[in-house]
PDB file of N, CA and C in Angstrom:
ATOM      1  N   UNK A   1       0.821  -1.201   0.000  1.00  0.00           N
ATOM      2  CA  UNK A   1       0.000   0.000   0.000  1.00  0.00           C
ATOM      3  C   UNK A   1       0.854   1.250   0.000  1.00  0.00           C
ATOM      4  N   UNK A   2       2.138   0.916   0.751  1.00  0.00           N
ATOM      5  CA  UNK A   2       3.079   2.249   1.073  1.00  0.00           C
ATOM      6  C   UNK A   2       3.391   2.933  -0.453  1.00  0.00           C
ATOM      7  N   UNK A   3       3.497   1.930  -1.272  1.00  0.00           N
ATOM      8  CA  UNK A   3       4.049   1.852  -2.797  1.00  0.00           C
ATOM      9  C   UNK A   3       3.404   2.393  -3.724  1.00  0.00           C
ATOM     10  N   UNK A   4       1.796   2.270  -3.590  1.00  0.00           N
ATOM     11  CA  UNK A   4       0.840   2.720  -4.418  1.00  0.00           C
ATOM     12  C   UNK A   4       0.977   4.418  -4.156  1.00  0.00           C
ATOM     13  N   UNK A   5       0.899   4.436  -2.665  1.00  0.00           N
ATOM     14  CA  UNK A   5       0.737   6.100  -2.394  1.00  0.00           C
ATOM     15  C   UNK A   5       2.239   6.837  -2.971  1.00  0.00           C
ATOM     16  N   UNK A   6       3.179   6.604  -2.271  1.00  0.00           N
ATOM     17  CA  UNK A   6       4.120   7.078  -3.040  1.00  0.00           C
ATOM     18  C   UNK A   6       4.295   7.265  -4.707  1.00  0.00           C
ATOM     19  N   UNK A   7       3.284   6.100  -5.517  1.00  0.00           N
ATOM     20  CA  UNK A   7       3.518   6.233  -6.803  1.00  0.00           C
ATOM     21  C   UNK A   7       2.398   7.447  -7.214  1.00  0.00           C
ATOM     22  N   UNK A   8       1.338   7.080  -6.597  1.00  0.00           N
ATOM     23  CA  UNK A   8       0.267   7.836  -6.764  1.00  0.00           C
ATOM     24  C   UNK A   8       0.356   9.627  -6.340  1.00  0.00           C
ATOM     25  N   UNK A   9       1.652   9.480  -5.543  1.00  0.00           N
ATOM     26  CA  UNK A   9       1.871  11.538  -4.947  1.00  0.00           C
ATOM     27  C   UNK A   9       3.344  11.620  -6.754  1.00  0.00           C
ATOM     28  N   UNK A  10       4.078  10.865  -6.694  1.00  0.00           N
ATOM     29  CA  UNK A  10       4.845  11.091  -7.982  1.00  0.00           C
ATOM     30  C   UNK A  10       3.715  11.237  -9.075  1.00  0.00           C
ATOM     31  N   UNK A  11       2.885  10.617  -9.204  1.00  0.00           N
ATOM     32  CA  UNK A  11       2.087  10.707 -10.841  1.00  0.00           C
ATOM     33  C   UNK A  11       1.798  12.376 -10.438  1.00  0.00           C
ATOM     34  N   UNK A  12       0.835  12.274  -9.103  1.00  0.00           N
ATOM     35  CA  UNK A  12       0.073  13.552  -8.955  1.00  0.00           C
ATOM     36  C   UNK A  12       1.295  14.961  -9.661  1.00  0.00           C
ATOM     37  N   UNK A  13       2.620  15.225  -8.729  1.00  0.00           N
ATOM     38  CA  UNK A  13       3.512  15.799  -9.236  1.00  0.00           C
ATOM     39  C   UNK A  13       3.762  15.956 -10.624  1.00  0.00           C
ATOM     40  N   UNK A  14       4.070  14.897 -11.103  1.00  0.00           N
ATOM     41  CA  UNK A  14       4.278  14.662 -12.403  1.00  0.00           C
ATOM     42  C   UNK A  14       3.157  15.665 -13.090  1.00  0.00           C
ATOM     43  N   UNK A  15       2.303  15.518 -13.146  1.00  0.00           N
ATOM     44  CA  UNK A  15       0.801  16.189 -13.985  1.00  0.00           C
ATOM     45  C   UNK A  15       0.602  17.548 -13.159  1.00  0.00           C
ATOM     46  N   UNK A  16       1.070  18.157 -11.857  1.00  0.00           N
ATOM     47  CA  UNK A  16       0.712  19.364 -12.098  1.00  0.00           C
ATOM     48  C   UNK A  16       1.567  19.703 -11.571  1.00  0.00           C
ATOM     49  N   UNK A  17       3.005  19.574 -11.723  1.00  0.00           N
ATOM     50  CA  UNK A  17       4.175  19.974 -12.295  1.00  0.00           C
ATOM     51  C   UNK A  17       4.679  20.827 -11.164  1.00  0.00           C
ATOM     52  N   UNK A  18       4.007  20.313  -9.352  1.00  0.00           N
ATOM     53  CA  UNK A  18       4.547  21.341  -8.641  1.00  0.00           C
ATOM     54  C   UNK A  18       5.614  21.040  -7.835  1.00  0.00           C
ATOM     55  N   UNK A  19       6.191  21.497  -6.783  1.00  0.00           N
ATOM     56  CA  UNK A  19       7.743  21.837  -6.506  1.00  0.00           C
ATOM     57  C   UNK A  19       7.782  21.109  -5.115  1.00  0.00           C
ATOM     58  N   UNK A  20       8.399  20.176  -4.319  1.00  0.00           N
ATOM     59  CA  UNK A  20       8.637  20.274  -2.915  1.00  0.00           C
ATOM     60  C   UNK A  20       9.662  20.958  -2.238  1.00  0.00           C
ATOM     61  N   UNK A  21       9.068  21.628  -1.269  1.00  0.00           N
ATOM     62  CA  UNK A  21       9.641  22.699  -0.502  1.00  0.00           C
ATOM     63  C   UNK A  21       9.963  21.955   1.214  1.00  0.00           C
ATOM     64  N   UNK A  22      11.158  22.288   1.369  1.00  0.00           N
ATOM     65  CA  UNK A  22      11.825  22.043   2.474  1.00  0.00           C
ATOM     66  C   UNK A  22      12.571  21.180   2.167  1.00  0.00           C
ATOM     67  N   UNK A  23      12.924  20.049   2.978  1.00  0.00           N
ATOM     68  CA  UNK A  23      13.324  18.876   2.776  1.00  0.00           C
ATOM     69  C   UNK A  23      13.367  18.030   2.041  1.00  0.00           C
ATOM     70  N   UNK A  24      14.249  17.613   0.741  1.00  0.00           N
ATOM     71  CA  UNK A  24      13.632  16.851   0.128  1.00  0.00           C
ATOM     72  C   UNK A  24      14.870  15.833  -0.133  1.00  0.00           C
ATOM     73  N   UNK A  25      14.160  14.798  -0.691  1.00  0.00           N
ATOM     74  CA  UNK A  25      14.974  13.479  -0.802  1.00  0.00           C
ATOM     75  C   UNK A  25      14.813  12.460   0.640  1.00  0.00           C
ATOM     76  N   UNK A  26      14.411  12.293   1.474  1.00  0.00           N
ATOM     77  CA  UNK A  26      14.189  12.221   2.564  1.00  0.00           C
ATOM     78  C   UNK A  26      13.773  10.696   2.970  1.00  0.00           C
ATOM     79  N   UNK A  27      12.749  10.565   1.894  1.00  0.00           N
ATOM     80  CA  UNK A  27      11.860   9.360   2.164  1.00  0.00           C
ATOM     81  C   UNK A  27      11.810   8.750   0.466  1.00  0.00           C
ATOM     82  N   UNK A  28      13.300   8.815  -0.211  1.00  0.00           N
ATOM     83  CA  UNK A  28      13.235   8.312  -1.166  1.00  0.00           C
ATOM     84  C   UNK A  28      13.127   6.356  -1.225  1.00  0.00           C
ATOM     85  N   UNK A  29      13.237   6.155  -0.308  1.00  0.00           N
ATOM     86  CA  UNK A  29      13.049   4.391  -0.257  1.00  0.00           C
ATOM     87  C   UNK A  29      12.185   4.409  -0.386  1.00  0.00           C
ATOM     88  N   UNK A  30      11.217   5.124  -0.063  1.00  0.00           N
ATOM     89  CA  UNK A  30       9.530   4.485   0.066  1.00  0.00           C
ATOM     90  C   UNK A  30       9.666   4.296  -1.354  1.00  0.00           C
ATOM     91  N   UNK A  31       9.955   4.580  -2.723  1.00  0.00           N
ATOM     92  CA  UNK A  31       9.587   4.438  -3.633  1.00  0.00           C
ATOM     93  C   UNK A  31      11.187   3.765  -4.582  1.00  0.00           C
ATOM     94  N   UNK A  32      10.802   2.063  -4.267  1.00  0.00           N
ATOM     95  CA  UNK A  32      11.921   1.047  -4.819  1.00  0.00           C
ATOM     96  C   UNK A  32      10.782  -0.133  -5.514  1.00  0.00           C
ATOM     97  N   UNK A  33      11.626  -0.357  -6.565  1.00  0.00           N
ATOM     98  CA  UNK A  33      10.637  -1.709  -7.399  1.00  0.00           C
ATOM     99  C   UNK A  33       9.971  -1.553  -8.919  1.00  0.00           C
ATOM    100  N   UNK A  34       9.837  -2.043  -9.230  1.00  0.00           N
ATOM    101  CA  UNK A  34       8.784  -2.041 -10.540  1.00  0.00           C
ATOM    102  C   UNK A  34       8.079  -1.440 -10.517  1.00  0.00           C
ATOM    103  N   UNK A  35       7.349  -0.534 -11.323  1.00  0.00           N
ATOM    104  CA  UNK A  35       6.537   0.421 -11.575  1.00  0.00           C
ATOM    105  C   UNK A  35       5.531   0.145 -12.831  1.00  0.00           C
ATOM    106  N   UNK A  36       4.239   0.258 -12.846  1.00  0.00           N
ATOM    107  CA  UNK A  36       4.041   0.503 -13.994  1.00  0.00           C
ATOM    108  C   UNK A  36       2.568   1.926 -14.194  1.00  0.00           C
ATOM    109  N   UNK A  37       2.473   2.729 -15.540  1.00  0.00           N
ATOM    110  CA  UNK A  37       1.084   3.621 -15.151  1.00  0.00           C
ATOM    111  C   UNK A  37       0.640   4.065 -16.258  1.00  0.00           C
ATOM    112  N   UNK A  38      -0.678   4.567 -16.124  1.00  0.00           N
ATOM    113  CA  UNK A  38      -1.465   5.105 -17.185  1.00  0.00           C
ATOM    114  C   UNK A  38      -2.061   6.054 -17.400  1.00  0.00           C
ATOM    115  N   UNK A  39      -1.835   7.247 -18.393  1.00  0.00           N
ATOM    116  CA  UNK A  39      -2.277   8.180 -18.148  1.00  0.00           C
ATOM    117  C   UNK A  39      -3.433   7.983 -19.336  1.00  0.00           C
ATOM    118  N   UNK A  40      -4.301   9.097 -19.307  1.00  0.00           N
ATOM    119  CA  UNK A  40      -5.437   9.600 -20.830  1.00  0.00           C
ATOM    120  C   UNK A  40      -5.982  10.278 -20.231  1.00  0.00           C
ATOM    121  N   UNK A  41      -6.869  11.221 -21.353  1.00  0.00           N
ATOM    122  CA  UNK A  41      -7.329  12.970 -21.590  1.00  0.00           C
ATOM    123  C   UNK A  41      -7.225  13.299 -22.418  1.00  0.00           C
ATOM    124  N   UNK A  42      -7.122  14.643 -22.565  1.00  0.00           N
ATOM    125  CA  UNK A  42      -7.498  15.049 -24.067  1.00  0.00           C
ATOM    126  C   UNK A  42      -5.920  16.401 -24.339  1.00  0.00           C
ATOM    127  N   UNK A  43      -5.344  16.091 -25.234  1.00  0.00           N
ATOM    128  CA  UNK A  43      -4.308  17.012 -25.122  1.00  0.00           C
ATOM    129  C   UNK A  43      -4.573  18.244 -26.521  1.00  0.00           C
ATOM    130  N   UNK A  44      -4.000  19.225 -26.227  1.00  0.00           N
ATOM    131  CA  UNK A  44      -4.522  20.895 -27.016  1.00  0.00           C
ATOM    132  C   UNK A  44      -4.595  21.664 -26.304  1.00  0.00           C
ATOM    133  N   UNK A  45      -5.147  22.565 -27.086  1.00  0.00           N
ATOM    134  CA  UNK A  45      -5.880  23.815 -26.209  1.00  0.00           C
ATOM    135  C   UNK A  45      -7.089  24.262 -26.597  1.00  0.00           C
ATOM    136  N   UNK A  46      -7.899  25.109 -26.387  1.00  0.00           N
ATOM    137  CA  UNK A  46      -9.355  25.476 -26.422  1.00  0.00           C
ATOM    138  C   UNK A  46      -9.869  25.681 -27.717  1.00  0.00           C
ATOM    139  N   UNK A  47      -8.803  25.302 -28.834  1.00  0.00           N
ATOM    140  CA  UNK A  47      -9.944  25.609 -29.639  1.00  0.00           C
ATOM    141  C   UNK A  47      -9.634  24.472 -30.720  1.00  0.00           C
ATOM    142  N   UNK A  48      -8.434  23.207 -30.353  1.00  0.00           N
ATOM    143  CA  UNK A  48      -8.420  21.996 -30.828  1.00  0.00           C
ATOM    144  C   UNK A  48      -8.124  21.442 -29.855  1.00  0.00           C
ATOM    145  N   UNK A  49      -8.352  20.195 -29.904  1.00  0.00           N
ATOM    146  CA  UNK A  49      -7.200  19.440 -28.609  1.00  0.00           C
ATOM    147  C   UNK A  49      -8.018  17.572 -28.773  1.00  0.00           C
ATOM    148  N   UNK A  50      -7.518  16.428 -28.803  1.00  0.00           N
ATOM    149  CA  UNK A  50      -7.453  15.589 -29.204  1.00  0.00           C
ATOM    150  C   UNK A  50      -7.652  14.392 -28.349  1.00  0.00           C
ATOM    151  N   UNK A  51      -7.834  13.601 -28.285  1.00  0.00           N
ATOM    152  CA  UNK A  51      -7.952  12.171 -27.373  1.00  0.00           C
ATOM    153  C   UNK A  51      -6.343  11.748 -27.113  1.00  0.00           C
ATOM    154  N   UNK A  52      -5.876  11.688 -25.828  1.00  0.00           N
ATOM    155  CA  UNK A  52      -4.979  10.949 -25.600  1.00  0.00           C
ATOM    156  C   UNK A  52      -4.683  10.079 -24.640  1.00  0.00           C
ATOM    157  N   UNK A  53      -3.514   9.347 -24.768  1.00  0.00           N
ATOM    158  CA  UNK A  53      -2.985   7.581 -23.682  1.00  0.00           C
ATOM    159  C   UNK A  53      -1.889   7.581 -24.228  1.00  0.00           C
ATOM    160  N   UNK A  54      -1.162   7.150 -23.189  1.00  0.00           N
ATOM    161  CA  UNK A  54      -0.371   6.376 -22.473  1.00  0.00           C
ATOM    162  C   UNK A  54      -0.267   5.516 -21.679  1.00  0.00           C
ATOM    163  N   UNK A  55       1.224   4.364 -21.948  1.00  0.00           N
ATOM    164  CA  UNK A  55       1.080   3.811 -20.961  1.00  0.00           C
ATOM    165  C   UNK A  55       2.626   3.767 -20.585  1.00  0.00           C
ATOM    166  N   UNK A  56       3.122   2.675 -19.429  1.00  0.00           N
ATOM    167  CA  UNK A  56       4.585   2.582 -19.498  1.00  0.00           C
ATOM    168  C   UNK A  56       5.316   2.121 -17.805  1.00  0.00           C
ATOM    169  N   UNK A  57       6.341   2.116 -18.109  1.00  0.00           N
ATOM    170  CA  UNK A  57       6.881   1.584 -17.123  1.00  0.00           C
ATOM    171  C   UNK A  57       8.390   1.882 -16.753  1.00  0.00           C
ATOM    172  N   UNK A  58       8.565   1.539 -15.171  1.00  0.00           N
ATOM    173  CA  UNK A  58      10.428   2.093 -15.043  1.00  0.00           C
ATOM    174  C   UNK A  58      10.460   1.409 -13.707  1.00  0.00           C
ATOM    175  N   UNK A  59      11.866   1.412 -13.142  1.00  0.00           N
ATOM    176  CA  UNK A  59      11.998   0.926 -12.151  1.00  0.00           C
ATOM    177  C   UNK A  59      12.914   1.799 -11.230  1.00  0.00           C
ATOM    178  N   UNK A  60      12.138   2.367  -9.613  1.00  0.00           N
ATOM    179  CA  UNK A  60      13.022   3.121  -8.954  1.00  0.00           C
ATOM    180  C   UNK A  60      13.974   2.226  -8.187  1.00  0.00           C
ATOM    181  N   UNK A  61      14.916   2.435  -7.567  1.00  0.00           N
ATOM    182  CA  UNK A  61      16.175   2.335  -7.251  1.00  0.00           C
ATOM    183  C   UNK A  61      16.113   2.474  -5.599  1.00  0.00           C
ATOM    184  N   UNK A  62      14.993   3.557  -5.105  1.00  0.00           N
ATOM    185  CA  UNK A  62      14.889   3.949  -3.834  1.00  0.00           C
ATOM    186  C   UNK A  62      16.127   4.982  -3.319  1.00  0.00           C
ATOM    187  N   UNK A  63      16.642   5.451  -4.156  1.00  0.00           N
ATOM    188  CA  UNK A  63      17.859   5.831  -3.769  1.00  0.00           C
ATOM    189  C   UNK A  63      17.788   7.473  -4.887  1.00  0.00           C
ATOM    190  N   UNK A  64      16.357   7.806  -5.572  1.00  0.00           N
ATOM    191  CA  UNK A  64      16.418   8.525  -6.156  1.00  0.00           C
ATOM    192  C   UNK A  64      16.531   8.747  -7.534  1.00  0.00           C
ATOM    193  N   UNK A  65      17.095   7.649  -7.815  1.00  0.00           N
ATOM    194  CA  UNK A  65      17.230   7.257  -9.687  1.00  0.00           C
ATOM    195  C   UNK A  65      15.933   6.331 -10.489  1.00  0.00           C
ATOM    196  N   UNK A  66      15.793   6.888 -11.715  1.00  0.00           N
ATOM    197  CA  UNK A  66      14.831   6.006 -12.159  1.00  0.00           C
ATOM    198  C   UNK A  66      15.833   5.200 -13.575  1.00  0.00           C
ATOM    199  N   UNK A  67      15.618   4.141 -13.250  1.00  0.00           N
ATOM    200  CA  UNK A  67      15.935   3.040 -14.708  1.00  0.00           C
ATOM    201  C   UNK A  67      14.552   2.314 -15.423  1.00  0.00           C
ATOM    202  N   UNK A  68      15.800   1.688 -16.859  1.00  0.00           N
ATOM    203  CA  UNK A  68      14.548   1.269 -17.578  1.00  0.00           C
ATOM    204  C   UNK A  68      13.408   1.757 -18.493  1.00  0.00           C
ATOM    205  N   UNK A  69      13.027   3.116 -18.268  1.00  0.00           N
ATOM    206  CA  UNK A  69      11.763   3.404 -18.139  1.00  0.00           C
ATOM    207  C   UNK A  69      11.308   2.981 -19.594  1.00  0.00           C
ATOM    208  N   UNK A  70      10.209   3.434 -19.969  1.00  0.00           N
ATOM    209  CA  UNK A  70       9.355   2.694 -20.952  1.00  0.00           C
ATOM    210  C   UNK A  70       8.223   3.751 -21.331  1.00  0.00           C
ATOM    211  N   UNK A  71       7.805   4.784 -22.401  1.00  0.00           N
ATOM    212  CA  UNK A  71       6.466   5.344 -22.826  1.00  0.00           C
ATOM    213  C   UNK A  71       5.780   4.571 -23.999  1.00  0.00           C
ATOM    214  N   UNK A  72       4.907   4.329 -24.106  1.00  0.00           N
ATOM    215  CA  UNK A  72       3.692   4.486 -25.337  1.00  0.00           C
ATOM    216  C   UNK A  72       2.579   5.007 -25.121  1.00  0.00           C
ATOM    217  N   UNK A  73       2.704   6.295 -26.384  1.00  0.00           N
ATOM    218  CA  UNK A  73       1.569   6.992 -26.329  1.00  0.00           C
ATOM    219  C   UNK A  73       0.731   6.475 -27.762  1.00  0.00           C
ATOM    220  N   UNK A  74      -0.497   6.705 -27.725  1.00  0.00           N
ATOM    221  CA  UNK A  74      -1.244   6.777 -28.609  1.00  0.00           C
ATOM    222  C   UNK A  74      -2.319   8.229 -28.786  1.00  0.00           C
ATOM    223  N   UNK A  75      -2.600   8.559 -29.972  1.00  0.00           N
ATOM    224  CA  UNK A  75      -3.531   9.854 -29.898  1.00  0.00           C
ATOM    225  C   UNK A  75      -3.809  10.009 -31.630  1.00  0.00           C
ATOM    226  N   UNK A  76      -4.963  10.775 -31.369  1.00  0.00           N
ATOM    227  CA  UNK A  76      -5.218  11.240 -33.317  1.00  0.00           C
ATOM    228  C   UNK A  76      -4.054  11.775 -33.650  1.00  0.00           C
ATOM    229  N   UNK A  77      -3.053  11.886 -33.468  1.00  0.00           N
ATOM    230  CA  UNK A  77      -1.883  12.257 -34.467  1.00  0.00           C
ATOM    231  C   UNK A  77      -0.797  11.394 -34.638  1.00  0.00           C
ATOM    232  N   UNK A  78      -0.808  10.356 -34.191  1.00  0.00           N
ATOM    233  CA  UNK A  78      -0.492   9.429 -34.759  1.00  0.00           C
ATOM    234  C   UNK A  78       0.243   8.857 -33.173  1.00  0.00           C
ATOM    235  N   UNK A  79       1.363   7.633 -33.329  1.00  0.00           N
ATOM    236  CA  UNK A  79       1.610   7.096 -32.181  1.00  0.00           C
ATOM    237  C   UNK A  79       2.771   6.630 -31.989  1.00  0.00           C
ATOM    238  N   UNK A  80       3.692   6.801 -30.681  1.00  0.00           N
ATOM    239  CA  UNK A  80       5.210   6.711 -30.436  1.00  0.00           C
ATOM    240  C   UNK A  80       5.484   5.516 -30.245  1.00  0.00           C
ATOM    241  N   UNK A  81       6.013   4.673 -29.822  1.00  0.00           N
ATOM    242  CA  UNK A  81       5.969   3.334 -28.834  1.00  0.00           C
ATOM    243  C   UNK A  81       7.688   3.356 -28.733  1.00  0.00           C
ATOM    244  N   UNK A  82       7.899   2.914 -27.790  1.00  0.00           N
ATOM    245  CA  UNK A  82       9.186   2.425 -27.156  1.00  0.00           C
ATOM    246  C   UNK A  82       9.873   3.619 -26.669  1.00  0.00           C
ATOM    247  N   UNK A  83       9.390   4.688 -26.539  1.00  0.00           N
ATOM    248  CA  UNK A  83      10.184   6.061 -25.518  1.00  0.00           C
ATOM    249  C   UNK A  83      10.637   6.034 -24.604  1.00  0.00           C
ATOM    250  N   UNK A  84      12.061   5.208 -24.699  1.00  0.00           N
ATOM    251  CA  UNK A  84      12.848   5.006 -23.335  1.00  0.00           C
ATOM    252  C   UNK A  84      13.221   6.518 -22.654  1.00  0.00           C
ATOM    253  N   UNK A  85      13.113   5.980 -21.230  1.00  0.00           N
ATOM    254  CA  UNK A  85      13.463   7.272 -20.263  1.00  0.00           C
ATOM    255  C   UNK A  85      14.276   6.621 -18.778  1.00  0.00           C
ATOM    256  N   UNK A  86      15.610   8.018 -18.629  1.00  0.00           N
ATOM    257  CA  UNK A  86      15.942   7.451 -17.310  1.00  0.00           C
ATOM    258  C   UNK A  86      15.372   8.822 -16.566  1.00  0.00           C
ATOM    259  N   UNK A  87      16.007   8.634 -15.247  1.00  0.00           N
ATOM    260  CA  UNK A  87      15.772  10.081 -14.483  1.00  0.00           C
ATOM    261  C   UNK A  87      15.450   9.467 -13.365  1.00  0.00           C
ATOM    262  N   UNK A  88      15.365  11.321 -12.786  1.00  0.00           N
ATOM    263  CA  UNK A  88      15.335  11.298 -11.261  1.00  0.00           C
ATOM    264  C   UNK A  88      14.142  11.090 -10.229  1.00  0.00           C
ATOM    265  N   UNK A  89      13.886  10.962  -8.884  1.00  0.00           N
ATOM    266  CA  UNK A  89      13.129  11.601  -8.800  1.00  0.00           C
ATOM    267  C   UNK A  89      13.115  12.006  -6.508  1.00  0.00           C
ATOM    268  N   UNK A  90      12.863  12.719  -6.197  1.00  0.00           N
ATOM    269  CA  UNK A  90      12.770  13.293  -4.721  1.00  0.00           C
ATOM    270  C   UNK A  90      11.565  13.350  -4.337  1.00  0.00           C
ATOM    271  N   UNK A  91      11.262  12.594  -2.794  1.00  0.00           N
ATOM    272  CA  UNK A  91      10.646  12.986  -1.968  1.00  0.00           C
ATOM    273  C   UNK A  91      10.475  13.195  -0.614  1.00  0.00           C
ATOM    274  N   UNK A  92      10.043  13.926  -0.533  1.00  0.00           N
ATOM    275  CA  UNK A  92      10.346  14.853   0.960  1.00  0.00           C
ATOM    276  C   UNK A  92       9.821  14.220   2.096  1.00  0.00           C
ATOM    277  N   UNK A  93      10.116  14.760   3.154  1.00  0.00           N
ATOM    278  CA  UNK A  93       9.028  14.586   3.894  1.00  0.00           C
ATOM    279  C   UNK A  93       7.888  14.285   4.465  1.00  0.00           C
ATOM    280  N   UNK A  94       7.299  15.364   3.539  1.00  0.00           N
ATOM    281  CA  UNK A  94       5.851  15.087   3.799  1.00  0.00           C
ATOM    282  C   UNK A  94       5.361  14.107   3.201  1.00  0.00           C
ATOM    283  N   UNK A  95       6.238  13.498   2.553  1.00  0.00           N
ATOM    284  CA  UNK A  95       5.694  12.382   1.665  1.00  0.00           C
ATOM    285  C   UNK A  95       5.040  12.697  -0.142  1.00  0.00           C
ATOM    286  N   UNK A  96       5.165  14.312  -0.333  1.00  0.00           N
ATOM    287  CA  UNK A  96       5.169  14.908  -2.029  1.00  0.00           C
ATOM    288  C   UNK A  96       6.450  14.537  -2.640  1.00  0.00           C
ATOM    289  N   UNK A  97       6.691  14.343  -3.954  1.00  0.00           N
ATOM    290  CA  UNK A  97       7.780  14.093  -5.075  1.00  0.00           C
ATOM    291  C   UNK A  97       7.554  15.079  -6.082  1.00  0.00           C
ATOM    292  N   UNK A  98       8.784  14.695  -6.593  1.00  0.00           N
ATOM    293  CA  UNK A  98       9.076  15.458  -7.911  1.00  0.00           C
ATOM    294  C   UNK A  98       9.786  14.432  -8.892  1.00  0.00           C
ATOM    295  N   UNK A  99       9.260  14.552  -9.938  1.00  0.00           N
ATOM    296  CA  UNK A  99      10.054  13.201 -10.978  1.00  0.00           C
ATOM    297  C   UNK A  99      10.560  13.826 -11.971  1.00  0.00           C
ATOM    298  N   UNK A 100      11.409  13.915 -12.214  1.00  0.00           N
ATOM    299  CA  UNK A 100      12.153  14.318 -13.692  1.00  0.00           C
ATOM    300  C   UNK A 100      12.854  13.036 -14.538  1.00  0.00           C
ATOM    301  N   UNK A 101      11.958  12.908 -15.776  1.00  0.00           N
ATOM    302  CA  UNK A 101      12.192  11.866 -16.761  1.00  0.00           C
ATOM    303  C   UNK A 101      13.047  12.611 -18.428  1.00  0.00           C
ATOM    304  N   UNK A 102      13.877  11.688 -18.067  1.00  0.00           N
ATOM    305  CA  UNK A 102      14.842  12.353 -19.600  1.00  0.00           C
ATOM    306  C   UNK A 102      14.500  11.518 -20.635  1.00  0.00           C
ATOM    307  N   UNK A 103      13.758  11.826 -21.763  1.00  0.00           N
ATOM    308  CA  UNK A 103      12.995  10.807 -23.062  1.00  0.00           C
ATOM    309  C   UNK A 103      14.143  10.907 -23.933  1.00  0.00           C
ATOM    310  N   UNK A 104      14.480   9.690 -24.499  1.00  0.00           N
ATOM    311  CA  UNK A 104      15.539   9.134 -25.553  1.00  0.00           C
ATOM    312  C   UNK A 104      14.620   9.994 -27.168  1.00  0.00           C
ATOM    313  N   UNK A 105      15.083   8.985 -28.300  1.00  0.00           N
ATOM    314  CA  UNK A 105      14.129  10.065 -29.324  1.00  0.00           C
ATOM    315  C   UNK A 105      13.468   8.114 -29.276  1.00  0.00           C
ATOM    316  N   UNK A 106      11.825   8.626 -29.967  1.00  0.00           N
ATOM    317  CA  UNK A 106      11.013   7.648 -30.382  1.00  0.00           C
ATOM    318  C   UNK A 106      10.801   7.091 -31.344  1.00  0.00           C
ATOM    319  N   UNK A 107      10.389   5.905 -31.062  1.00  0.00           N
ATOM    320  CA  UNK A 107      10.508   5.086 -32.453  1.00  0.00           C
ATOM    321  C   UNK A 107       8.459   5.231 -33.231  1.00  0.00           C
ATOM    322  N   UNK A 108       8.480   5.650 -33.877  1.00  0.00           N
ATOM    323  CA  UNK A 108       7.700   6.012 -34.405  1.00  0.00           C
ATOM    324  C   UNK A 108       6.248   5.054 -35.647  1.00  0.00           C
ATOM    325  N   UNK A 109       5.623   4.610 -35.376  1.00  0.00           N
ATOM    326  CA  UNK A 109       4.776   3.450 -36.340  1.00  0.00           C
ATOM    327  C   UNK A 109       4.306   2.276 -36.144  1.00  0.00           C
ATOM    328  N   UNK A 110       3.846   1.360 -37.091  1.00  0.00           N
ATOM    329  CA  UNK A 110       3.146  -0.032 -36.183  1.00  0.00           C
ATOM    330  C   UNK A 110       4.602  -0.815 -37.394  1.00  0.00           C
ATOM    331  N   UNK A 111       4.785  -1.816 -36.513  1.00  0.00           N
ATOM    332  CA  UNK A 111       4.561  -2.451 -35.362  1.00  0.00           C
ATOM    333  C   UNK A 111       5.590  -1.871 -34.409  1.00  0.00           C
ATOM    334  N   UNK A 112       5.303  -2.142 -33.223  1.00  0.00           N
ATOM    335  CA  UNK A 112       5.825  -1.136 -31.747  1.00  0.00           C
ATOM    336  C   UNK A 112       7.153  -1.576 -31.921  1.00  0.00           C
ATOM    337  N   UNK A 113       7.209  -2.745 -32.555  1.00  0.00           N
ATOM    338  CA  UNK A 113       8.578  -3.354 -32.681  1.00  0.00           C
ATOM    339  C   UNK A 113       9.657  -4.046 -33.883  1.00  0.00           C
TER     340      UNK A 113
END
């Protein structure tokens, strides 16, 4: 359960992109192991904007590093698959994160592979 919440305050971060203040790095073990997640919505702005998903996967380290990682997106403009990513990520205290993912370039078309 400890695992879900910790993944679940990183996604939250992740999507509205905000900052932890004070202490941070703190309680980076809570978040060690296999990972996997899914995002969808609609991406644009107000006067187009489109159906989108993802999915993907990485593995933290507990120590602050992310390996592995893994994107596929799909959307009306067509679709990425295999967007490897490493990176970081901190959390504090209070138990908020911050994730920073570095994307390789994508492989682009069907089949994913």
């Amino acid at each position: 359960m400890r695992k879900w919440n910790a993944l679940l305050i990183l996604v939250l971060a992740l999507c509205f992109a905000s900052t932890v203040y004070g202490q941070t790095g703190v309680n980076n073990a809570e978040l060690k192991g296999d990972y996997a997640f899914t995002f969808n919505g609609f991406s644009g702005n107000l006067a187009t904007s489109s159906i989108f998903g993802a999915v993907g996967r990485f593995t933290a380290d507990g120590a602050g590093n992310l390996t592995n990682g893994e994107l596929d997106t799909n959307g009306v403009g067509g679709r990425a698959a295999g967007q490897s990513f490493t990176g970081t990520y901190s959390i504090g205290a209070d138990n908020r994160g911050v994730m920073i993912s570095i994307f390789r370039a994508a492989r682009r078309g069907w089949p994913s592979r």
